[in-house]
C-alpha atoms as a PDB file:
ATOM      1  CA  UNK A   1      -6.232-140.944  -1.338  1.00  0.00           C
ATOM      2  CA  UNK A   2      -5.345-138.996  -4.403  1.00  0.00           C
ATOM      3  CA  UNK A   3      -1.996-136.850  -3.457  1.00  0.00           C
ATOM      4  CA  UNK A   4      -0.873-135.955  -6.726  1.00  0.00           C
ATOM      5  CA  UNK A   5      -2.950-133.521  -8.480  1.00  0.00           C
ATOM      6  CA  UNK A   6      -2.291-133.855 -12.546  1.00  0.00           C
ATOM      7  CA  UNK A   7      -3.433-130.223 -14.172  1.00  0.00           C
ATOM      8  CA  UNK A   8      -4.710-130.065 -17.555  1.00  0.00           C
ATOM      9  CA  UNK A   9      -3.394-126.765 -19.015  1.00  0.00           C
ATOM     10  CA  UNK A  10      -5.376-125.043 -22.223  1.00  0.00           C
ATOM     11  CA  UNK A  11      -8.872-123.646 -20.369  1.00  0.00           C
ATOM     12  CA  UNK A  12      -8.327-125.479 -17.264  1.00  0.00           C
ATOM     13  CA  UNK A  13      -5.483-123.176 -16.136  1.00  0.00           C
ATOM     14  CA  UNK A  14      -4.876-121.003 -19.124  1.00  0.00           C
ATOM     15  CA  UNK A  15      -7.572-118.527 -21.564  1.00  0.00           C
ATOM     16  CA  UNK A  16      -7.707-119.110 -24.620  1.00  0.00           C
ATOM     17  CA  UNK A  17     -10.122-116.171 -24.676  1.00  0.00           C
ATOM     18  CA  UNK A  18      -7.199-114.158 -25.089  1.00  0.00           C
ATOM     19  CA  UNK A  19      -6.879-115.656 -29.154  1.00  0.00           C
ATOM     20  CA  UNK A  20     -10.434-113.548 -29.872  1.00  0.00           C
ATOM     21  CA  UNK A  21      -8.862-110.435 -30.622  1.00  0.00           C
ATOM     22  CA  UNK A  22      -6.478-112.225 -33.559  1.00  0.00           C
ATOM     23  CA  UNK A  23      -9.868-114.411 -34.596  1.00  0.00           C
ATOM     24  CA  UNK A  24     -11.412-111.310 -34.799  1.00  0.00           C
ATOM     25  CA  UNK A  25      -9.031-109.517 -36.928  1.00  0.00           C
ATOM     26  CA  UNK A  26      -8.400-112.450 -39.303  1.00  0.00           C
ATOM     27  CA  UNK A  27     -12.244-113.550 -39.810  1.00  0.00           C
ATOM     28  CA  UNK A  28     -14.226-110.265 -38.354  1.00  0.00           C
ATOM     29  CA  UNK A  29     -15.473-112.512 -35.561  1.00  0.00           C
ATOM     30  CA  UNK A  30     -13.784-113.869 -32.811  1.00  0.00           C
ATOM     31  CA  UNK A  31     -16.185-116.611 -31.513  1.00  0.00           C
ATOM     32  CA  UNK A  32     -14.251-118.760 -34.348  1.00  0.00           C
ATOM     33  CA  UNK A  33     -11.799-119.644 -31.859  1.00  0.00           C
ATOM     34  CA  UNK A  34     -13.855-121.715 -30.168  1.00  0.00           C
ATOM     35  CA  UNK A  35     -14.949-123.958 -33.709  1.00  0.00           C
ATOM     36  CA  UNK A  36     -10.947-123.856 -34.551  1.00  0.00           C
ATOM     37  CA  UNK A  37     -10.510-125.374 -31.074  1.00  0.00           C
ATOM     38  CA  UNK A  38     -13.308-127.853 -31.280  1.00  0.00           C
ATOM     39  CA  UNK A  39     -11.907-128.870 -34.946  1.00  0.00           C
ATOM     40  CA  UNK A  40      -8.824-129.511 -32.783  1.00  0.00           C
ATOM     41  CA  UNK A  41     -10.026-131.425 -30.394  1.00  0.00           C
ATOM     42  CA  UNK A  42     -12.053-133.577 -33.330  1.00  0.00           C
ATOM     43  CA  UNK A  43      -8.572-133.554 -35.281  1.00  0.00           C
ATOM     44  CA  UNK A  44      -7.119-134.846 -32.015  1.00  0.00           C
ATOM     45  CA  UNK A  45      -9.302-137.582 -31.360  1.00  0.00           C
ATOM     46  CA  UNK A  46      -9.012-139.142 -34.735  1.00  0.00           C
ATOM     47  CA  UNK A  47      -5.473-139.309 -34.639  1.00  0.00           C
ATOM     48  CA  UNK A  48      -5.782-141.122 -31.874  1.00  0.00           C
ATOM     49  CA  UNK A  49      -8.728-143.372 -32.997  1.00  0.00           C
ATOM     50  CA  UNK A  50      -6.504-144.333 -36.098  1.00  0.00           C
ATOM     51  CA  UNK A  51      -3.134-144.349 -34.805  1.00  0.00           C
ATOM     52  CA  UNK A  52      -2.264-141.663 -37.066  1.00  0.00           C
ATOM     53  CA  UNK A  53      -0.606-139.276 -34.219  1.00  0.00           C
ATOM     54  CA  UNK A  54       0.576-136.024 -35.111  1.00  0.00           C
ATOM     55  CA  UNK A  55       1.915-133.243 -32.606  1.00  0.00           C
ATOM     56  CA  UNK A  56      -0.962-130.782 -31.414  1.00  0.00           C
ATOM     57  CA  UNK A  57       0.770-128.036 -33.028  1.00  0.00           C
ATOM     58  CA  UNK A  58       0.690-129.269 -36.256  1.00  0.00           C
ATOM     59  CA  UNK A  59      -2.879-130.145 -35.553  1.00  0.00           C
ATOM     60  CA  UNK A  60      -3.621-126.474 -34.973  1.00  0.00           C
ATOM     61  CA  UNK A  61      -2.182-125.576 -37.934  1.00  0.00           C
ATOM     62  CA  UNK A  62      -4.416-127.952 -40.042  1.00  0.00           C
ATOM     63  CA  UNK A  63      -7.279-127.178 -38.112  1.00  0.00           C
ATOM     64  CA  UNK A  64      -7.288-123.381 -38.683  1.00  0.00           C
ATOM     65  CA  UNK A  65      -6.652-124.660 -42.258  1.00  0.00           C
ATOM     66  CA  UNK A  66     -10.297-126.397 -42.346  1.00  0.00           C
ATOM     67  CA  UNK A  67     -11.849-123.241 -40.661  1.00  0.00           C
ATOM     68  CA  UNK A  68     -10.454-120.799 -43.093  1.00  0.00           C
ATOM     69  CA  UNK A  69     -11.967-123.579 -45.758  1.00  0.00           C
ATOM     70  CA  UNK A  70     -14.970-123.455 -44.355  1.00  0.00           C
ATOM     71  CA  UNK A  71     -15.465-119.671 -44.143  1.00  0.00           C
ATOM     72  CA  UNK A  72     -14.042-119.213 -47.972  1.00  0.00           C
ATOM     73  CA  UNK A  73     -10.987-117.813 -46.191  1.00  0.00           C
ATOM     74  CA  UNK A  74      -7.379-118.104 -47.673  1.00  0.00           C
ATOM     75  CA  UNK A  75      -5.103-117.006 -44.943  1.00  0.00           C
ATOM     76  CA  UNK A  76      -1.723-115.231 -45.420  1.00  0.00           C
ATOM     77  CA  UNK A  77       1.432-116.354 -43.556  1.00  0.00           C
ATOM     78  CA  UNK A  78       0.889-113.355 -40.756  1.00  0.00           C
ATOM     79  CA  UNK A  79      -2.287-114.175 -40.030  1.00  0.00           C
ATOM     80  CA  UNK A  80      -1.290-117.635 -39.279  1.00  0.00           C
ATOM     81  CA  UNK A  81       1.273-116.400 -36.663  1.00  0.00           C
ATOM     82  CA  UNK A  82      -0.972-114.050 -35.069  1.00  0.00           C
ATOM     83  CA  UNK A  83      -3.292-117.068 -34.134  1.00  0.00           C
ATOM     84  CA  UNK A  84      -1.078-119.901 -33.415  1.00  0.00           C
ATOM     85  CA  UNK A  85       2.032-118.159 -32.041  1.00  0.00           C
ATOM     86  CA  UNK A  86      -0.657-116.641 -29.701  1.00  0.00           C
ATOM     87  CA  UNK A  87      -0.917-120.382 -28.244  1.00  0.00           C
ATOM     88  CA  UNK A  88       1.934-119.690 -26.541  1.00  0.00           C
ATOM     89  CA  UNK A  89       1.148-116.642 -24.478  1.00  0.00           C
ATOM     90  CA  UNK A  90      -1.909-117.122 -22.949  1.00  0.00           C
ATOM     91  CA  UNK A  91      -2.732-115.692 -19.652  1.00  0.00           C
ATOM     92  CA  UNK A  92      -3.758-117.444 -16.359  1.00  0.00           C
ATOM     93  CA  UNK A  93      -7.166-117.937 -15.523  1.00  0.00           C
ATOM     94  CA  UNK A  94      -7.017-115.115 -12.385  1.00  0.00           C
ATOM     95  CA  UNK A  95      -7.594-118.280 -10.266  1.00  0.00           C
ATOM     96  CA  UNK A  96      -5.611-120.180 -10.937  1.00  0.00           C
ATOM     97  CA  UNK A  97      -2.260-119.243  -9.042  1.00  0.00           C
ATOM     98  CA  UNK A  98      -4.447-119.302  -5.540  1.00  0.00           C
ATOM     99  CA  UNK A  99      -5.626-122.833  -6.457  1.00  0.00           C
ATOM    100  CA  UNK A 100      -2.354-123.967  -6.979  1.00  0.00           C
ATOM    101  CA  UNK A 101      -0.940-122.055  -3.809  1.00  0.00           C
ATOM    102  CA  UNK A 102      -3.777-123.938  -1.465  1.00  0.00           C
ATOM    103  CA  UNK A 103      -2.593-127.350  -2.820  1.00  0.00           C
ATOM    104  CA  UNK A 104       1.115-126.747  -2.330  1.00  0.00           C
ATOM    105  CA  UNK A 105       0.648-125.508   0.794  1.00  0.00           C
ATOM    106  CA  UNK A 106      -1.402-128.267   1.755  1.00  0.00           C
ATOM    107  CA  UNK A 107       1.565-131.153   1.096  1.00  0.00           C
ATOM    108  CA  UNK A 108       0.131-131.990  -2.477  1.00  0.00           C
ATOM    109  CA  UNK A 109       2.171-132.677  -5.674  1.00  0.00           C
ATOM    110  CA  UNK A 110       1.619-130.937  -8.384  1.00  0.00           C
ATOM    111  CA  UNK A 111       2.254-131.884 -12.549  1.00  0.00           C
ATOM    112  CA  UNK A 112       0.741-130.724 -15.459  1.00  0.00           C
ATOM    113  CA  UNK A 113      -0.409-132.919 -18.151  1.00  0.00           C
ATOM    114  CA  UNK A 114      -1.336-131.711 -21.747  1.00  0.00           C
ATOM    115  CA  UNK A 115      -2.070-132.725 -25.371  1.00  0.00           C
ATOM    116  CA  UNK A 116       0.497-129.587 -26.195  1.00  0.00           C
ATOM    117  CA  UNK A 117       4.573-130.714 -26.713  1.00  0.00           C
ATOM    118  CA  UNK A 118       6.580-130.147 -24.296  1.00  0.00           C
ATOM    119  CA  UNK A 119       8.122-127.561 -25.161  1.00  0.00           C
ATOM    120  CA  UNK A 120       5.202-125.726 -25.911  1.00  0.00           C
ATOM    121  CA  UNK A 121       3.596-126.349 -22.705  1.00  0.00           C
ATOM    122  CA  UNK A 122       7.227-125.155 -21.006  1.00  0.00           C
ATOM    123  CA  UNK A 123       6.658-122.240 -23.121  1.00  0.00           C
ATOM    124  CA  UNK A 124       2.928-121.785 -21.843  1.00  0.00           C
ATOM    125  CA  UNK A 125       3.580-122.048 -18.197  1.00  0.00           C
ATOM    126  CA  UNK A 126       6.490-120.139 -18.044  1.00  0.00           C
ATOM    127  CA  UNK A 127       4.702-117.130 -19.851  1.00  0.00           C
ATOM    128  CA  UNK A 128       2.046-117.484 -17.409  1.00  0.00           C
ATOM    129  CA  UNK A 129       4.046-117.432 -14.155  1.00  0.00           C
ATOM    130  CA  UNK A 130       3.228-121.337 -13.556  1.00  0.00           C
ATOM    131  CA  UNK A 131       5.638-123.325 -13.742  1.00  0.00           C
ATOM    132  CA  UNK A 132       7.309-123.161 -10.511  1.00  0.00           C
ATOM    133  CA  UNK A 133       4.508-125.034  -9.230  1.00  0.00           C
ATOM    134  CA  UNK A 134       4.902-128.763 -10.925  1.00  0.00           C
ATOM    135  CA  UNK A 135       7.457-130.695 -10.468  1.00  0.00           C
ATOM    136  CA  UNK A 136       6.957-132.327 -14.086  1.00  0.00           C
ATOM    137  CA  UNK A 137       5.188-131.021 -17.393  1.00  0.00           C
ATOM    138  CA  UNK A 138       4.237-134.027 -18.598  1.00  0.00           C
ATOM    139  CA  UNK A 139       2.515-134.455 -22.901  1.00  0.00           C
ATOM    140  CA  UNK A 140       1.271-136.957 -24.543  1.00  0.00           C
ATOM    141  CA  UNK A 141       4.294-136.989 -26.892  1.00  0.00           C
ATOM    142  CA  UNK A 142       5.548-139.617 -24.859  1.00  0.00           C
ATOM    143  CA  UNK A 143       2.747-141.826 -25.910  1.00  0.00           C
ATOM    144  CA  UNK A 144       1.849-140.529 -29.116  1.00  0.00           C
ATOM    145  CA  UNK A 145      -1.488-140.722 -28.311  1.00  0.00           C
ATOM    146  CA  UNK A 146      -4.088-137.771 -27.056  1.00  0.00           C
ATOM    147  CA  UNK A 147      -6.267-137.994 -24.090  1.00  0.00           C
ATOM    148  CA  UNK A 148      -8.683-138.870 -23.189  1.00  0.00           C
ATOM    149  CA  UNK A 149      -6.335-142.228 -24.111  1.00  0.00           C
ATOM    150  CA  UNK A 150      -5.727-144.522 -21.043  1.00  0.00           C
ATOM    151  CA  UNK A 151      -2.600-144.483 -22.190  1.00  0.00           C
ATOM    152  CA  UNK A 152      -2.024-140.747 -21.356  1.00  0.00           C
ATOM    153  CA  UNK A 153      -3.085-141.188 -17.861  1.00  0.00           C
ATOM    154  CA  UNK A 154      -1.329-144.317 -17.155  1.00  0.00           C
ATOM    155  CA  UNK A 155       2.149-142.632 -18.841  1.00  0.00           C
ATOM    156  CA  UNK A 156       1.477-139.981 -16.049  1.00  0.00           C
ATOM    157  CA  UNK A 157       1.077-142.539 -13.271  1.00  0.00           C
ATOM    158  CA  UNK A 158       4.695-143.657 -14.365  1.00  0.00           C
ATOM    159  CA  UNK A 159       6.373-140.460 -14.727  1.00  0.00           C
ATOM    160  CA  UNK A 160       5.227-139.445 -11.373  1.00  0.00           C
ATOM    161  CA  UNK A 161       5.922-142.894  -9.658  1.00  0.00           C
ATOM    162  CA  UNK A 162       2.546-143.612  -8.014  1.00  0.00           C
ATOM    163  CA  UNK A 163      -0.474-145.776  -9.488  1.00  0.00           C
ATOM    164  CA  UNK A 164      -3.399-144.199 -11.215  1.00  0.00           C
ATOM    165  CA  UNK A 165      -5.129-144.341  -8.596  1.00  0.00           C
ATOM    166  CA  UNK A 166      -3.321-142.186  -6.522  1.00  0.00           C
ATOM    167  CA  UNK A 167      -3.863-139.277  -8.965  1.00  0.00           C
ATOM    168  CA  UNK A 168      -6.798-136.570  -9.426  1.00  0.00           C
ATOM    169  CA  UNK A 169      -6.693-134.980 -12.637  1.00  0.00           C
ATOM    170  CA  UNK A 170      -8.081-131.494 -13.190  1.00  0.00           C
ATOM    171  CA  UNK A 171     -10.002-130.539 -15.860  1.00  0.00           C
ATOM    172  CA  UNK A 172     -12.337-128.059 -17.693  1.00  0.00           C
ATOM    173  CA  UNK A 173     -13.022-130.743 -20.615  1.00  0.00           C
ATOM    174  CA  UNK A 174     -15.799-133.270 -19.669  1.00  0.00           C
ATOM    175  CA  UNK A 175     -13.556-135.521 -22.460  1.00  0.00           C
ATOM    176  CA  UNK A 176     -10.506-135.088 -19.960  1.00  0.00           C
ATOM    177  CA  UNK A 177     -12.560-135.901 -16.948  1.00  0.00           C
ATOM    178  CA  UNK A 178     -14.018-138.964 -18.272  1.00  0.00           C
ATOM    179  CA  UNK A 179     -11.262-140.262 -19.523  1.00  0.00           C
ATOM    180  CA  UNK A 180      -8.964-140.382 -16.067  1.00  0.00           C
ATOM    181  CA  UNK A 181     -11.760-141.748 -14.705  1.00  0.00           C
ATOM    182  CA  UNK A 182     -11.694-144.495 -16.711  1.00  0.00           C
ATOM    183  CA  UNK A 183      -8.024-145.318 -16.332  1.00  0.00           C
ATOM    184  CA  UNK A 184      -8.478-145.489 -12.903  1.00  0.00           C
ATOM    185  CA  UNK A 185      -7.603-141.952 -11.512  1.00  0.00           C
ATOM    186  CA  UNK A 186      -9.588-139.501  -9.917  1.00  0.00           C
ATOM    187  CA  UNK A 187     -11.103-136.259 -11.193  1.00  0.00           C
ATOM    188  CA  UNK A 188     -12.301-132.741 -10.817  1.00  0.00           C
ATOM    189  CA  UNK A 189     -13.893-130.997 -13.463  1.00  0.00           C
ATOM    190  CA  UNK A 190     -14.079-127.063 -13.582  1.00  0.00           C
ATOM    191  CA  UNK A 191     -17.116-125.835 -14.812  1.00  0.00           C
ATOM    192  CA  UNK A 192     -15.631-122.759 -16.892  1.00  0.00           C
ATOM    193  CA  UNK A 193     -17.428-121.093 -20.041  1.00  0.00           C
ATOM    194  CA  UNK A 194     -20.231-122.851 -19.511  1.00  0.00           C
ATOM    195  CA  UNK A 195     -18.606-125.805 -19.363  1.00  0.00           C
ATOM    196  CA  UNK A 196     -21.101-129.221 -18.822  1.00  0.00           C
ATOM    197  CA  UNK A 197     -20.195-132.907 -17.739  1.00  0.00           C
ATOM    198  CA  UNK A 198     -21.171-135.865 -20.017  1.00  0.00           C
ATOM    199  CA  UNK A 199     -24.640-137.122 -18.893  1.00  0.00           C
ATOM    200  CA  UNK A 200     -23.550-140.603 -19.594  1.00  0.00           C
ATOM    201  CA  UNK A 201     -20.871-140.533 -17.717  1.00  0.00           C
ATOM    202  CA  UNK A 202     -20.186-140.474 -13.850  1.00  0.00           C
ATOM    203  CA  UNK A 203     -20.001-137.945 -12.222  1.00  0.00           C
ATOM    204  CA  UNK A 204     -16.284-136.766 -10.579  1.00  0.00           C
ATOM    205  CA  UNK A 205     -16.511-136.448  -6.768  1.00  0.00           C
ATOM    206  CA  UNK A 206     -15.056-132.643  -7.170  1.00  0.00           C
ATOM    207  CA  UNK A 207     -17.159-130.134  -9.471  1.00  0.00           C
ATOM    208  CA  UNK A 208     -16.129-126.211  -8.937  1.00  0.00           C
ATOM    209  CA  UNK A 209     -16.977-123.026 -11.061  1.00  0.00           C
ATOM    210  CA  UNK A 210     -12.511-122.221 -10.806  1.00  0.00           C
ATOM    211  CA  UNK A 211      -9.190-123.308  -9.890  1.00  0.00           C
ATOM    212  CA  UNK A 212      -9.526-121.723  -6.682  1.00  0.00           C
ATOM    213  CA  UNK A 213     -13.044-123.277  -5.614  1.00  0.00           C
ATOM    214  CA  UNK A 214     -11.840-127.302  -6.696  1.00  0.00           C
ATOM    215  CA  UNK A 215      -8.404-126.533  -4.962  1.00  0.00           C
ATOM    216  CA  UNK A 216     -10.779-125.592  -1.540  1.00  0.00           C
ATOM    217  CA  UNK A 217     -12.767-128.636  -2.227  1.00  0.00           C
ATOM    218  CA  UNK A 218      -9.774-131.040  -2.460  1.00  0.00           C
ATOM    219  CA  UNK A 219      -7.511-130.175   0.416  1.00  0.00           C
ATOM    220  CA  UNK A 220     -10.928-130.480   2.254  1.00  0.00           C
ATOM    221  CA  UNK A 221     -11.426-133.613   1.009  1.00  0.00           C
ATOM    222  CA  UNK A 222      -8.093-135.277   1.357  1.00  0.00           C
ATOM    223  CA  UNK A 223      -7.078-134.237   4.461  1.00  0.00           C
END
């Protein structure tokens, strides 16, 4: 029984929607947030892949580098801040806070776990109202390695003093999902955006449109 739900934070809990209106003043379109992001994630999982780990912030940087490249974009110093220092402000997913409520409520513990640095991800949860609610924010600093890494998951295992097995994480990245999964944890994926599992991998036992709906499912579940 999985009594330690592990919260991913960027999408899963936070919107990074809120970054379209600085996209959309620095490259008159703001559905480049989402290929910056996904040049993150790629970034991410290279580093990774070649032991070449850098911090995700720096990997933000260099990925709205690539972007601007790629659009014929040369971007000035205060466009830079409007995008990234935005990373630290995001707003909650409206959900969230009553998913998080029905789990505490119900006896579970609750961390966070993120490819963000630490202090970022203080920074992000504390904007947001959130972090009152884990008892650790845990990043894959520790590791130097991004998930979906075993590594990651089994760091969190430690931090938190249970096995793997005794943690579900919760996700709105198939990538994230899959790769608990494989470490030996548990999973729920939230299907936001459009969001779609991998159809090569196995399914998690919890699949909910928000916060709210997987927190329903699980306290259902484990009880």
């Amino acid at each position: 029984m999985a009594r330690v739900i592990v919260f991913d934070v960027i999408e899963t809990m936070l919107d990074l929607r809120a970054l379209d209106a600085p996209f959309e003043r620095v490259f008159g379109d703001g559905s480049v947030r989402q290929q910056w992001f996904n040049q993150m994630l790629q970034l991410a999982l290279v580093a990774t892949i070649t032991d070449a780990y850098q911090d995700f912030g720096a990997i933000g940087r260099a990925a709205l580098e690539m972007v601007a490249a790629q659009r014929g974009t040369t971007l000035a110093d205060e466009q830079r801040t409007q995008i990234l220092g935005g990373v630290r402000t995001l707003p909650a997913h409206p959900d969230v806070k009553d998913g998080l409520e029905q789990l505490r409520a119900a006896g579970f513990r609750l961390a966070s776990l993120t490819n963000s640095a630490a202090q970022t991800a203080e920074a992000q949860l504390n904007h947001a109202g959130l972090r009152s609610y884990f008892e650790q924010v845990l990043s894959v600093d520790a590791v130097r390695k991004f998930k979906p890494a075993a590594e990651v998951y089994h760091h969190a295992a430690r931090m938190l003093g249970v096995e793997p097995s005794e943690i579900r994480l919760v996700a709105a990245h198939d990538w994230d999902v899959f790769g608990a999964m494989r470490a030996g944890c548990a999973a729920a994926f939230v299907t936001r955006d459009g969001k779609v599992l991998n159809p090569l991998a196995p399914l998690p036992d919890v699949i909910g449109k928000d916060v709210r709906e997987v927190a329903q499912q699980i306290v259902t579940m484990e009880q």
